[in-house]
PDB file of N, CA and C in Angstrom:
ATOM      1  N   UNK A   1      46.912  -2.521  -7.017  1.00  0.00           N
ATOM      2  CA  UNK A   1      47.665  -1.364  -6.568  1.00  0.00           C
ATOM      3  C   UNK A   1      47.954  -1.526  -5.071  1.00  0.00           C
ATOM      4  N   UNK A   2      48.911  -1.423  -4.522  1.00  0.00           N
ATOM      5  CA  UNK A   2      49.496  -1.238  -2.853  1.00  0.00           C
ATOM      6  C   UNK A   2      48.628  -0.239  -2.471  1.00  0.00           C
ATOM      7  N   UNK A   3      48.655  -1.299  -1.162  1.00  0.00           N
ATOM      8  CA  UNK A   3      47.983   0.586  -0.312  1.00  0.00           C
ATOM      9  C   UNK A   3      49.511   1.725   0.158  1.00  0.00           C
ATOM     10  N   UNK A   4      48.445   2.562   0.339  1.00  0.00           N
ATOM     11  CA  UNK A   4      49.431   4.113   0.583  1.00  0.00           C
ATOM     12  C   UNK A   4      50.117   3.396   1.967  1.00  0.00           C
ATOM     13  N   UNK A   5      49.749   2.692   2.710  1.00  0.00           N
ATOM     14  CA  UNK A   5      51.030   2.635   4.028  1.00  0.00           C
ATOM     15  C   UNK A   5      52.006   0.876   3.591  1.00  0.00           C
ATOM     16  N   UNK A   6      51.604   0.459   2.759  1.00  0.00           N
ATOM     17  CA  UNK A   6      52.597  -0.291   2.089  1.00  0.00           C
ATOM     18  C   UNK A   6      53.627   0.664   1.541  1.00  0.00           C
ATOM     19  N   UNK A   7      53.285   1.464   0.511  1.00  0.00           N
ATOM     20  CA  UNK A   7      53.868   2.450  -0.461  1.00  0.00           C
ATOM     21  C   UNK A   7      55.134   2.991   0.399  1.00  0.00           C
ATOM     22  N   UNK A   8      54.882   3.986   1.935  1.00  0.00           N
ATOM     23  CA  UNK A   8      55.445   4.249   2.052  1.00  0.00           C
ATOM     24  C   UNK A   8      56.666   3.229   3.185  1.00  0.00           C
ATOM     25  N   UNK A   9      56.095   2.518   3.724  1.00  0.00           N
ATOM     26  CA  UNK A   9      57.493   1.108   4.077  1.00  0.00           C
ATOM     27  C   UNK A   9      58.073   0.972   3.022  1.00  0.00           C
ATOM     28  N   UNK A  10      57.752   0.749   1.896  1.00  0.00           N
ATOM     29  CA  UNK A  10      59.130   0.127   0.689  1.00  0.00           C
ATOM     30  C   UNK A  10      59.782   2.073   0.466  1.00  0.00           C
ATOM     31  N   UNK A  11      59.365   3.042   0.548  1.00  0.00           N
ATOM     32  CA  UNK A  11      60.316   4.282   0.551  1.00  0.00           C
ATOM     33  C   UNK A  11      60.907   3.986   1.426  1.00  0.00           C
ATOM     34  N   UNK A  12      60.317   3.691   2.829  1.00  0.00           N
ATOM     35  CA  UNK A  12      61.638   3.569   4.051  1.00  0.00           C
ATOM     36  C   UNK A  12      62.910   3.102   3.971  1.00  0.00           C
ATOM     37  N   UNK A  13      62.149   1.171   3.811  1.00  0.00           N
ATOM     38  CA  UNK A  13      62.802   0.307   3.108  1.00  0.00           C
ATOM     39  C   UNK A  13      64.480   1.271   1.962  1.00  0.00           C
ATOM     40  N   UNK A  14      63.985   1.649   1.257  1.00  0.00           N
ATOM     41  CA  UNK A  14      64.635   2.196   0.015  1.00  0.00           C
ATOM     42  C   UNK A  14      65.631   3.080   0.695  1.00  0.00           C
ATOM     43  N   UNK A  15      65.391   3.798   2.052  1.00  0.00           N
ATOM     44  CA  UNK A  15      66.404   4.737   1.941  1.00  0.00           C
ATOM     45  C   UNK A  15      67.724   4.001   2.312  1.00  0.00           C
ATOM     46  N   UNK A  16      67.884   2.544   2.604  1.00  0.00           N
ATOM     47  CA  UNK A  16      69.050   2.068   3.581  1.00  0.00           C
ATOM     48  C   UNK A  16      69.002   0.693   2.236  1.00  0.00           C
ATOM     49  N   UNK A  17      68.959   0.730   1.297  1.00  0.00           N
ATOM     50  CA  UNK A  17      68.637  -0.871   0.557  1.00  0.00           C
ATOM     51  C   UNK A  17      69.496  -0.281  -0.757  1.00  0.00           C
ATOM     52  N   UNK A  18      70.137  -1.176  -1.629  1.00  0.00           N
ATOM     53  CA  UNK A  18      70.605  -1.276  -2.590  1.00  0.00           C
ATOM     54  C   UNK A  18      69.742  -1.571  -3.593  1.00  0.00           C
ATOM     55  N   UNK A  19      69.458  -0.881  -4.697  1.00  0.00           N
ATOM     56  CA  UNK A  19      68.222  -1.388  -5.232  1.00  0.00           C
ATOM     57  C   UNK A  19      69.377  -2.020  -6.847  1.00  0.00           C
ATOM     58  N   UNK A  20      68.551  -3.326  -7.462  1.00  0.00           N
ATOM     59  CA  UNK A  20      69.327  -3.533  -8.889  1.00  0.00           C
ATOM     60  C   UNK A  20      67.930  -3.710  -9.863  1.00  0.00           C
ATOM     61  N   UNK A  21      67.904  -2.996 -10.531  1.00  0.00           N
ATOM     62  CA  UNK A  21      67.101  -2.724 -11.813  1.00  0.00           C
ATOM     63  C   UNK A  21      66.862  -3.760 -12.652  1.00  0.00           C
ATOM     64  N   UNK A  22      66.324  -4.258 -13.249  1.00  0.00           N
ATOM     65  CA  UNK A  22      65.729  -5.312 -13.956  1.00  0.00           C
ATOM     66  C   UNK A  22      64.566  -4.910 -14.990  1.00  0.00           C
ATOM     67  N   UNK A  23      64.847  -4.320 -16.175  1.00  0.00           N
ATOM     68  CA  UNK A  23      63.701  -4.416 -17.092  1.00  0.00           C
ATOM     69  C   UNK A  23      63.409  -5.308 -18.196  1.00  0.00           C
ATOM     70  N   UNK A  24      62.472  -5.933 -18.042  1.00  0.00           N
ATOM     71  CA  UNK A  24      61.983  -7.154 -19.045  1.00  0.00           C
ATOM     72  C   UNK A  24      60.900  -6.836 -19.586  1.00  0.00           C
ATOM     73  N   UNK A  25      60.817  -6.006 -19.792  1.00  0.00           N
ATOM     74  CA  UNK A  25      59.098  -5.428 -20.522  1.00  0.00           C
ATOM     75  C   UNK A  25      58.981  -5.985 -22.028  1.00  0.00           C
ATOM     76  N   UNK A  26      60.448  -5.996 -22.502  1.00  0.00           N
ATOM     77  CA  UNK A  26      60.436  -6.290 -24.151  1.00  0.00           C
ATOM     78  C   UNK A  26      60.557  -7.647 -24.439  1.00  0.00           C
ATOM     79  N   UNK A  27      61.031  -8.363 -23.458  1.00  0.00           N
ATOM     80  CA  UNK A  27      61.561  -9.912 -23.703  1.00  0.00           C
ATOM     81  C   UNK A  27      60.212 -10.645 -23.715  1.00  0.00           C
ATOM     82  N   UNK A  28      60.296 -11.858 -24.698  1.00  0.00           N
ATOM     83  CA  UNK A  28      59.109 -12.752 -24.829  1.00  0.00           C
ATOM     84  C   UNK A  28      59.486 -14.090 -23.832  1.00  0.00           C
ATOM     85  N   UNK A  29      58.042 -14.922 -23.586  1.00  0.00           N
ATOM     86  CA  UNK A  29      58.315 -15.894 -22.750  1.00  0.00           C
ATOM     87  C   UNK A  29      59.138 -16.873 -23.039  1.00  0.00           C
ATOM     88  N   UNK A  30      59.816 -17.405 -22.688  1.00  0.00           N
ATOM     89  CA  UNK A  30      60.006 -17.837 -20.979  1.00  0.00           C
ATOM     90  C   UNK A  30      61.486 -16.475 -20.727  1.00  0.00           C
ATOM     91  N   UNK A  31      61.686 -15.818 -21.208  1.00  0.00           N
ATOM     92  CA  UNK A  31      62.510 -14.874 -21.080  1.00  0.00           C
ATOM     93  C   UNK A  31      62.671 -13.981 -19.712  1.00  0.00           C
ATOM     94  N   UNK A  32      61.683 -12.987 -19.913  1.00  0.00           N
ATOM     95  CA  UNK A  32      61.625 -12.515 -18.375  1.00  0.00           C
ATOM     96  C   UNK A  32      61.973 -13.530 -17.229  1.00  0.00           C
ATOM     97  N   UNK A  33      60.974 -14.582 -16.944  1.00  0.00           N
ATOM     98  CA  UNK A  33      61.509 -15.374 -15.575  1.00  0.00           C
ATOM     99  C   UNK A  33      63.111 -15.753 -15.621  1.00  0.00           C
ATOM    100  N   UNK A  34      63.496 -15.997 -16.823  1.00  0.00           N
ATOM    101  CA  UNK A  34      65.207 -16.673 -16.898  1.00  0.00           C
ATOM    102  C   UNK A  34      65.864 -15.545 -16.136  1.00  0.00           C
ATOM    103  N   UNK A  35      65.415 -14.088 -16.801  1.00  0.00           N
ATOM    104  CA  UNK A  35      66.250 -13.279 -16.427  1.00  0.00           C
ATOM    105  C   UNK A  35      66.132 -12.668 -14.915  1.00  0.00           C
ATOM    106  N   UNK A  36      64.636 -13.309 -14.611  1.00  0.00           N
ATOM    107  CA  UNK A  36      64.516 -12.484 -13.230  1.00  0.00           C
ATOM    108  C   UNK A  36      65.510 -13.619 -12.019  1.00  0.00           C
ATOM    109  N   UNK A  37      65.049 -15.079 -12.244  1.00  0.00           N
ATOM    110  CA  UNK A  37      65.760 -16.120 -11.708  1.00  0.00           C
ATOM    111  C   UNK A  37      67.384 -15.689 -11.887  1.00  0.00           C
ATOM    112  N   UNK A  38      68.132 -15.537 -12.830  1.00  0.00           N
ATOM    113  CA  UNK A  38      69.055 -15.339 -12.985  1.00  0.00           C
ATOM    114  C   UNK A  38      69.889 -13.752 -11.640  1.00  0.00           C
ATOM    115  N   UNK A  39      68.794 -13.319 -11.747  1.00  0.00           N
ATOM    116  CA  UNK A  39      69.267 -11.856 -10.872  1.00  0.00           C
ATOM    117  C   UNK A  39      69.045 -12.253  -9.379  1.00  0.00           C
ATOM    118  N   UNK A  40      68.297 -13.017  -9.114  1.00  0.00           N
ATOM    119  CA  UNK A  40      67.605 -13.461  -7.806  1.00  0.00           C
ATOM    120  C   UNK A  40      68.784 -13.784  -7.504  1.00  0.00           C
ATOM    121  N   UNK A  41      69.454 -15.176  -8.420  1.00  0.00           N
ATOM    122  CA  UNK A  41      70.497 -16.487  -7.725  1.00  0.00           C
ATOM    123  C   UNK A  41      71.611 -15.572  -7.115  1.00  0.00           C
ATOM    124  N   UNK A  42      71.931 -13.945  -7.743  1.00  0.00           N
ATOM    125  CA  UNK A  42      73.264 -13.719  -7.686  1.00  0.00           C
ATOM    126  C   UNK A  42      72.707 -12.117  -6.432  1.00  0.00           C
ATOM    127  N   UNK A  43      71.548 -11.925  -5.729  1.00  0.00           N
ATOM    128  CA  UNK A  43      71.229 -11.438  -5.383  1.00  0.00           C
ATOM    129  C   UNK A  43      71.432 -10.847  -3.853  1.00  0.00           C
ATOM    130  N   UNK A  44      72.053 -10.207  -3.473  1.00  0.00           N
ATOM    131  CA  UNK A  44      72.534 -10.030  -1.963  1.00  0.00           C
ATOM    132  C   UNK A  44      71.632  -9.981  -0.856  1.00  0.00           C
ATOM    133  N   UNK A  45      71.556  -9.948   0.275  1.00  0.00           N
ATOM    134  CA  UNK A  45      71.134  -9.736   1.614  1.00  0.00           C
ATOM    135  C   UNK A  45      71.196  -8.348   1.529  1.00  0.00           C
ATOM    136  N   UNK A  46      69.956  -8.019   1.863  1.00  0.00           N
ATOM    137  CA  UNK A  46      69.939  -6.178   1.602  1.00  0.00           C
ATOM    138  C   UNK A  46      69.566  -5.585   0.420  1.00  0.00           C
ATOM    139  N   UNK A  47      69.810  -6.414  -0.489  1.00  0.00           N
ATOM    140  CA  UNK A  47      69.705  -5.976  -2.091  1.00  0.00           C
ATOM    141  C   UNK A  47      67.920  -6.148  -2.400  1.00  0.00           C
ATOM    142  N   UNK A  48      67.787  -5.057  -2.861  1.00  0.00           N
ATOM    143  CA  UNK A  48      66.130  -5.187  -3.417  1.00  0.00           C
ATOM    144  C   UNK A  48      66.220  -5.766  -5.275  1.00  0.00           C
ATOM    145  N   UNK A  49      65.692  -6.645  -6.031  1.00  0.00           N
ATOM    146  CA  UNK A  49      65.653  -6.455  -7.180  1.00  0.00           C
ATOM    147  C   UNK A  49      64.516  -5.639  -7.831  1.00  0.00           C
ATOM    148  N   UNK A  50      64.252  -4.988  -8.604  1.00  0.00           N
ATOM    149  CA  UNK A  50      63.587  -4.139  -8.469  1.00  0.00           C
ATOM    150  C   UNK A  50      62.955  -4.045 -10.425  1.00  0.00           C
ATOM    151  N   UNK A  51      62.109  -4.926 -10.523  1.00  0.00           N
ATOM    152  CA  UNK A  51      61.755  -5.368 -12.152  1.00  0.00           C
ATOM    153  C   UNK A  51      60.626  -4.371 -12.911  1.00  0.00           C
ATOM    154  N   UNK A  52      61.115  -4.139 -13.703  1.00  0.00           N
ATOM    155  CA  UNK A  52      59.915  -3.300 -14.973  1.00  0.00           C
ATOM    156  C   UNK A  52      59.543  -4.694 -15.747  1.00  0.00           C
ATOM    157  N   UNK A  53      57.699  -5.022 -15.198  1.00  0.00           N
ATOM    158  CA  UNK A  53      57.558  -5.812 -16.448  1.00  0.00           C
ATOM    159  C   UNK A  53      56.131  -5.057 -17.038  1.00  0.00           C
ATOM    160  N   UNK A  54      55.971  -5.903 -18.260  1.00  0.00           N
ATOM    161  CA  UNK A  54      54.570  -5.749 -18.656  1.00  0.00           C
ATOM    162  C   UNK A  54      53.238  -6.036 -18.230  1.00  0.00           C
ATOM    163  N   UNK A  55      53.640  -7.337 -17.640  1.00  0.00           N
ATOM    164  CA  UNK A  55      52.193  -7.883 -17.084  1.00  0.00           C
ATOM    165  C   UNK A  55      52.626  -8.603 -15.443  1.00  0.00           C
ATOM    166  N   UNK A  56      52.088  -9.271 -14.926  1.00  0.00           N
ATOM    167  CA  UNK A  56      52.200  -9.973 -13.135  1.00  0.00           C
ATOM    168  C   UNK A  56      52.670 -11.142 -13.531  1.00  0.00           C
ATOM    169  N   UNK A  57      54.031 -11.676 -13.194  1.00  0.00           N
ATOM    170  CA  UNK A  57      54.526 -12.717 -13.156  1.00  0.00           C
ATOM    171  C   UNK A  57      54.040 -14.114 -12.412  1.00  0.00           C
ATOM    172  N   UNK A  58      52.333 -14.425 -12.577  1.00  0.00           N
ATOM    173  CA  UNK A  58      51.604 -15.408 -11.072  1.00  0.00           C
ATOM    174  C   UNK A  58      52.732 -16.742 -11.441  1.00  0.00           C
ATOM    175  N   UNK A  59      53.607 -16.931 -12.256  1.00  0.00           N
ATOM    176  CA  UNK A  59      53.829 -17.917 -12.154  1.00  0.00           C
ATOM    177  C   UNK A  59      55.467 -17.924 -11.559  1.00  0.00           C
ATOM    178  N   UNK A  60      55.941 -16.869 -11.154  1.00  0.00           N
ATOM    179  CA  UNK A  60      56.977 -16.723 -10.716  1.00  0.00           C
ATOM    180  C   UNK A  60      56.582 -16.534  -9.292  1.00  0.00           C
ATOM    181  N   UNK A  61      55.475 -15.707  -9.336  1.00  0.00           N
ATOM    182  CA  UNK A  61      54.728 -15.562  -7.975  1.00  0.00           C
ATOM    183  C   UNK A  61      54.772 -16.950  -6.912  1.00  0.00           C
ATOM    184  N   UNK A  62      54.481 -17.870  -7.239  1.00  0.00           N
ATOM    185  CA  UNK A  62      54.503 -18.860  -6.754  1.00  0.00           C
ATOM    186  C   UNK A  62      55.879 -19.785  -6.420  1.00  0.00           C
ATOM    187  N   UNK A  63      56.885 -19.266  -7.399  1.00  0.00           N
ATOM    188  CA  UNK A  63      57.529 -19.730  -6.564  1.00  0.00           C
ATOM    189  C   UNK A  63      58.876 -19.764  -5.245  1.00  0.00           C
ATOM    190  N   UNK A  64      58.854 -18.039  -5.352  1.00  0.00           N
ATOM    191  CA  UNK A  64      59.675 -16.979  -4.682  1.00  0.00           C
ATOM    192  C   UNK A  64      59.580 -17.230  -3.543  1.00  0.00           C
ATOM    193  N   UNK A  65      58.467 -17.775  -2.629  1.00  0.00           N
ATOM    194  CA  UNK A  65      58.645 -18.193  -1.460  1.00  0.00           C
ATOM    195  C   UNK A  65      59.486 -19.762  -1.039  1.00  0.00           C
ATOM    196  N   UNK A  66      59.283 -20.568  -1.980  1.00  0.00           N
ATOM    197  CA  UNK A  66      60.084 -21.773  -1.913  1.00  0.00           C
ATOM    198  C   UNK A  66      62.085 -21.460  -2.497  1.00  0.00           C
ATOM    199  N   UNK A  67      62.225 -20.118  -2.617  1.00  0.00           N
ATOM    200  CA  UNK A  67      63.186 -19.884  -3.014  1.00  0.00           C
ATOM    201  C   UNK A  67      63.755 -18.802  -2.001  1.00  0.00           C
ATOM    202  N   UNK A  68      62.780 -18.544  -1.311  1.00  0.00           N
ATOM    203  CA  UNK A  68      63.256 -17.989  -0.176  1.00  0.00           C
ATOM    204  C   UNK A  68      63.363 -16.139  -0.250  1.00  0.00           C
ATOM    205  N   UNK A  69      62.172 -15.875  -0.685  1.00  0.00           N
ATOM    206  CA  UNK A  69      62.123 -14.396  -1.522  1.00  0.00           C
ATOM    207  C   UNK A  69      60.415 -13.984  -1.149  1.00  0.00           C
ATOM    208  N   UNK A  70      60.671 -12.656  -0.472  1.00  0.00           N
ATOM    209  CA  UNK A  70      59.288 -11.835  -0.685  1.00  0.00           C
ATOM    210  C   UNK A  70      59.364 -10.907  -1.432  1.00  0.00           C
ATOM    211  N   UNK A  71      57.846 -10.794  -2.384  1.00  0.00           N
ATOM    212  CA  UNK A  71      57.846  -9.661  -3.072  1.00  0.00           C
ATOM    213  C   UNK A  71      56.393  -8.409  -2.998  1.00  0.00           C
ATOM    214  N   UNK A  72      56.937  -7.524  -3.712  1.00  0.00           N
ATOM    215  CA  UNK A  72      55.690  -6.490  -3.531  1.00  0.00           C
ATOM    216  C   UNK A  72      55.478  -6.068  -5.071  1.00  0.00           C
ATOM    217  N   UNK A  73      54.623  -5.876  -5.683  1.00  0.00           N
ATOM    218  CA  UNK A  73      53.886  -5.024  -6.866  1.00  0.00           C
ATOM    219  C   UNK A  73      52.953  -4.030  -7.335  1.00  0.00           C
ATOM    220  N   UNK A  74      53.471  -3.511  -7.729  1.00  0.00           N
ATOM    221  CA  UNK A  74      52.887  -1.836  -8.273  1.00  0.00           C
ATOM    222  C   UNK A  74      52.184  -1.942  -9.039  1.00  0.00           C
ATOM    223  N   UNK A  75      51.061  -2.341  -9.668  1.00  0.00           N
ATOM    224  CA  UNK A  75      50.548  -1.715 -11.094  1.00  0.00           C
ATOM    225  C   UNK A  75      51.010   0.168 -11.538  1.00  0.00           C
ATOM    226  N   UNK A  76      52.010   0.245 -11.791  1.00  0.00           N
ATOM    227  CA  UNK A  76      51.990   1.774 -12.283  1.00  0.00           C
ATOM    228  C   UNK A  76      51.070   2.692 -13.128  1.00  0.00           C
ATOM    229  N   UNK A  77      51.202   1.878 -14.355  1.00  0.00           N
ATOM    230  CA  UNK A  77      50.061   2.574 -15.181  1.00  0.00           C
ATOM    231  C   UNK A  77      50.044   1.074 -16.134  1.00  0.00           C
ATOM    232  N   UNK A  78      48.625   1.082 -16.871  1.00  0.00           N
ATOM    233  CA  UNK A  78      48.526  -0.368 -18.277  1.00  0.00           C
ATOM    234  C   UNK A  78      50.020  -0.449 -18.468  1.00  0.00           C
ATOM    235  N   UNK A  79      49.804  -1.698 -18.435  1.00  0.00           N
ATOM    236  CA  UNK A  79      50.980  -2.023 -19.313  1.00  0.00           C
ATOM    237  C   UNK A  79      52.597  -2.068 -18.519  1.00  0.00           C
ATOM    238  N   UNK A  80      52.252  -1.623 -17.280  1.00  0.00           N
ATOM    239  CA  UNK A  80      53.691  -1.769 -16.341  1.00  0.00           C
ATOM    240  C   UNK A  80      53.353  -1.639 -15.089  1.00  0.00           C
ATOM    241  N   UNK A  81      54.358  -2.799 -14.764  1.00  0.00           N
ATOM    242  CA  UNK A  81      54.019  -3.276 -13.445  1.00  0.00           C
ATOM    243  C   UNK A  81      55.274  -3.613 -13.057  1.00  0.00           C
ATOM    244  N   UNK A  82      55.489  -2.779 -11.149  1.00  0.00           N
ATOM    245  CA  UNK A  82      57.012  -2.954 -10.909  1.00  0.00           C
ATOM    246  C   UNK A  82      56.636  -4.060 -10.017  1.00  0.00           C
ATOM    247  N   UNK A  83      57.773  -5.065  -9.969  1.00  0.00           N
ATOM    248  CA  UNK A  83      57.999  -5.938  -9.011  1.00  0.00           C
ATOM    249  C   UNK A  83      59.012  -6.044  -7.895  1.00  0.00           C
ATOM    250  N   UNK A  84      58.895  -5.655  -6.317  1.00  0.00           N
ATOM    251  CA  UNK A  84      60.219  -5.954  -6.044  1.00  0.00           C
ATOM    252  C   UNK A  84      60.382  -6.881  -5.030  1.00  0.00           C
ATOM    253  N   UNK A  85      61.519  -7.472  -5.270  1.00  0.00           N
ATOM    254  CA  UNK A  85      61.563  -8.675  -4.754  1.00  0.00           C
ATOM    255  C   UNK A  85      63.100  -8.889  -3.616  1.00  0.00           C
ATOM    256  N   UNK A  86      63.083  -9.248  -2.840  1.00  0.00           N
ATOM    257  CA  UNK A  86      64.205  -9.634  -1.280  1.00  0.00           C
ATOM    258  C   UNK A  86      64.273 -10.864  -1.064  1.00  0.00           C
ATOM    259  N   UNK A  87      65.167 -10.894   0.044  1.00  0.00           N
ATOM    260  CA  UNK A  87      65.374 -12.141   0.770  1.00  0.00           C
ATOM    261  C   UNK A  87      64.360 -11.906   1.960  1.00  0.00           C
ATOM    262  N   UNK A  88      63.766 -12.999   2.286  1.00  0.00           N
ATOM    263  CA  UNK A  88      63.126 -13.144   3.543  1.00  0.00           C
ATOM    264  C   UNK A  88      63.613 -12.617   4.634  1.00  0.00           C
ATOM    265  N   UNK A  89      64.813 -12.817   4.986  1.00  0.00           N
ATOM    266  CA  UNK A  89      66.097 -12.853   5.612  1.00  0.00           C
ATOM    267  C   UNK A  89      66.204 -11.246   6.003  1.00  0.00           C
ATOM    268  N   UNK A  90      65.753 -10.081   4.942  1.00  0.00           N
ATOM    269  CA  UNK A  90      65.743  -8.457   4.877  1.00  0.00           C
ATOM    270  C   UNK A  90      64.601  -7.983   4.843  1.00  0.00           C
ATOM    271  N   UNK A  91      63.350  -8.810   5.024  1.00  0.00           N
ATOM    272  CA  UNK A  91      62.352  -8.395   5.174  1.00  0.00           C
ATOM    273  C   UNK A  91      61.882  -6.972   5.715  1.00  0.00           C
ATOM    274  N   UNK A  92      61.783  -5.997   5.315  1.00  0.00           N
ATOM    275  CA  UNK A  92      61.737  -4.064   5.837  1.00  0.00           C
ATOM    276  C   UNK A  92      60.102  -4.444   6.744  1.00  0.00           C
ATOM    277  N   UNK A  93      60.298  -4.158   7.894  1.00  0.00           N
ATOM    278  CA  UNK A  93      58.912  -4.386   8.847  1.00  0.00           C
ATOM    279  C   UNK A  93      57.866  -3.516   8.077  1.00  0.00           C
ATOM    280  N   UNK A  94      56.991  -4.182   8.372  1.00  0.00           N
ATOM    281  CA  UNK A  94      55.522  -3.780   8.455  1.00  0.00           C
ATOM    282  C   UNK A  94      55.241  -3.989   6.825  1.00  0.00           C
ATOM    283  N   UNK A  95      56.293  -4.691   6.178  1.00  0.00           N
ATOM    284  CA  UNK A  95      55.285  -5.096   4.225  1.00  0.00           C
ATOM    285  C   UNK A  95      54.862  -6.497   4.877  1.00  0.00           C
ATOM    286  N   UNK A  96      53.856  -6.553   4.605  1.00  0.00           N
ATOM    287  CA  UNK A  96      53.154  -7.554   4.762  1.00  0.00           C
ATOM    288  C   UNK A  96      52.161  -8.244   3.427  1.00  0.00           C
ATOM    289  N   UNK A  97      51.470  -9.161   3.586  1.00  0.00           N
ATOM    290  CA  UNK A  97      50.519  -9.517   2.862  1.00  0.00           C
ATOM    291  C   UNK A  97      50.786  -9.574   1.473  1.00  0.00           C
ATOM    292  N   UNK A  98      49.639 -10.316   0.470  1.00  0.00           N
ATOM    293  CA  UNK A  98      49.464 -10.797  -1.102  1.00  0.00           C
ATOM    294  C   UNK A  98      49.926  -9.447  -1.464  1.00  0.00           C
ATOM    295  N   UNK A  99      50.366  -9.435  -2.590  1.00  0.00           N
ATOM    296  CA  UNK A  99      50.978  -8.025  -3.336  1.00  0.00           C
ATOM    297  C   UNK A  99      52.082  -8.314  -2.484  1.00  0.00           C
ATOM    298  N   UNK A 100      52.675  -8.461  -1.369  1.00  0.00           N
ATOM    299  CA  UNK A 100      53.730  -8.491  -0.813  1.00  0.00           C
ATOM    300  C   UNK A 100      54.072  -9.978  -0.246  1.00  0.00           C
ATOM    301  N   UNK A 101      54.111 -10.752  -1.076  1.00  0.00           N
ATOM    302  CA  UNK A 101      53.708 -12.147  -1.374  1.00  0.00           C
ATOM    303  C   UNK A 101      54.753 -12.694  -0.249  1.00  0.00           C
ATOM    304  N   UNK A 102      53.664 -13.569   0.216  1.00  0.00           N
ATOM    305  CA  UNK A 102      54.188 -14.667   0.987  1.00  0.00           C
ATOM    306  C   UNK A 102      53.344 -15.932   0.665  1.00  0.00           C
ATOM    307  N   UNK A 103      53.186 -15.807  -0.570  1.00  0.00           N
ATOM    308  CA  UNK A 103      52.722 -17.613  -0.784  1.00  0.00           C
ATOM    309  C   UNK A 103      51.408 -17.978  -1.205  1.00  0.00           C
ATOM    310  N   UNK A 104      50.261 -16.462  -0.492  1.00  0.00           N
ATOM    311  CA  UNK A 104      49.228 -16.637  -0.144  1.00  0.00           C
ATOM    312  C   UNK A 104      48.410 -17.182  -1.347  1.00  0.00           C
TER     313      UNK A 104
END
């Protein structure tokens, strides 16, 4: 779970950001990553993608920084977990750190 002063930088973040929706909760593997890769490639400067999945993507996790992408994750409740993911490049100050992945 994010802490509460992560939580509220990505609201900040949110009030000036384009957010694009992404739910993969139902798709089986290798599905989700196609589709999240797929949204990334076509993904703007400024643009947040912003994913409903089921479980933590560690293997996408790994490679968003060599692709030039930070992300942050929610556990919401079992069973869903939001992911959102930027360009380095739009980084909203002060998200920092694992959960707000840089590689670590």
């Amino acid at each position: 779970m994010l802490k509460s002063h992560v939580l509220k930088e990505i609201r900040r973040f949110s009030e000036n950001t384009h957010w694009v929706a992404l739910d993969v909760r139902t798709l089986e593997p290798p599905e989700p990553m196609q589709k999240i890769l797929a949204a990334l490639s076509v993904l703007k400067a400024g643009e947040v993608l912003k994913v409903s999945h089921r479980r933590e993507p560690f293997p996408l996790y790994h490679q968003l920084p060599d692709l030039g992408f930070q992300f942050s994750t929610e556990r919401v409740e079992d069973g869903l977990f939001e992911i959102c993911i930027w360009h380095k490049s739009s980084h909203p100050q002060g998200l920092g750190a694992k959960k707000s992945g840089k590689g670590e």
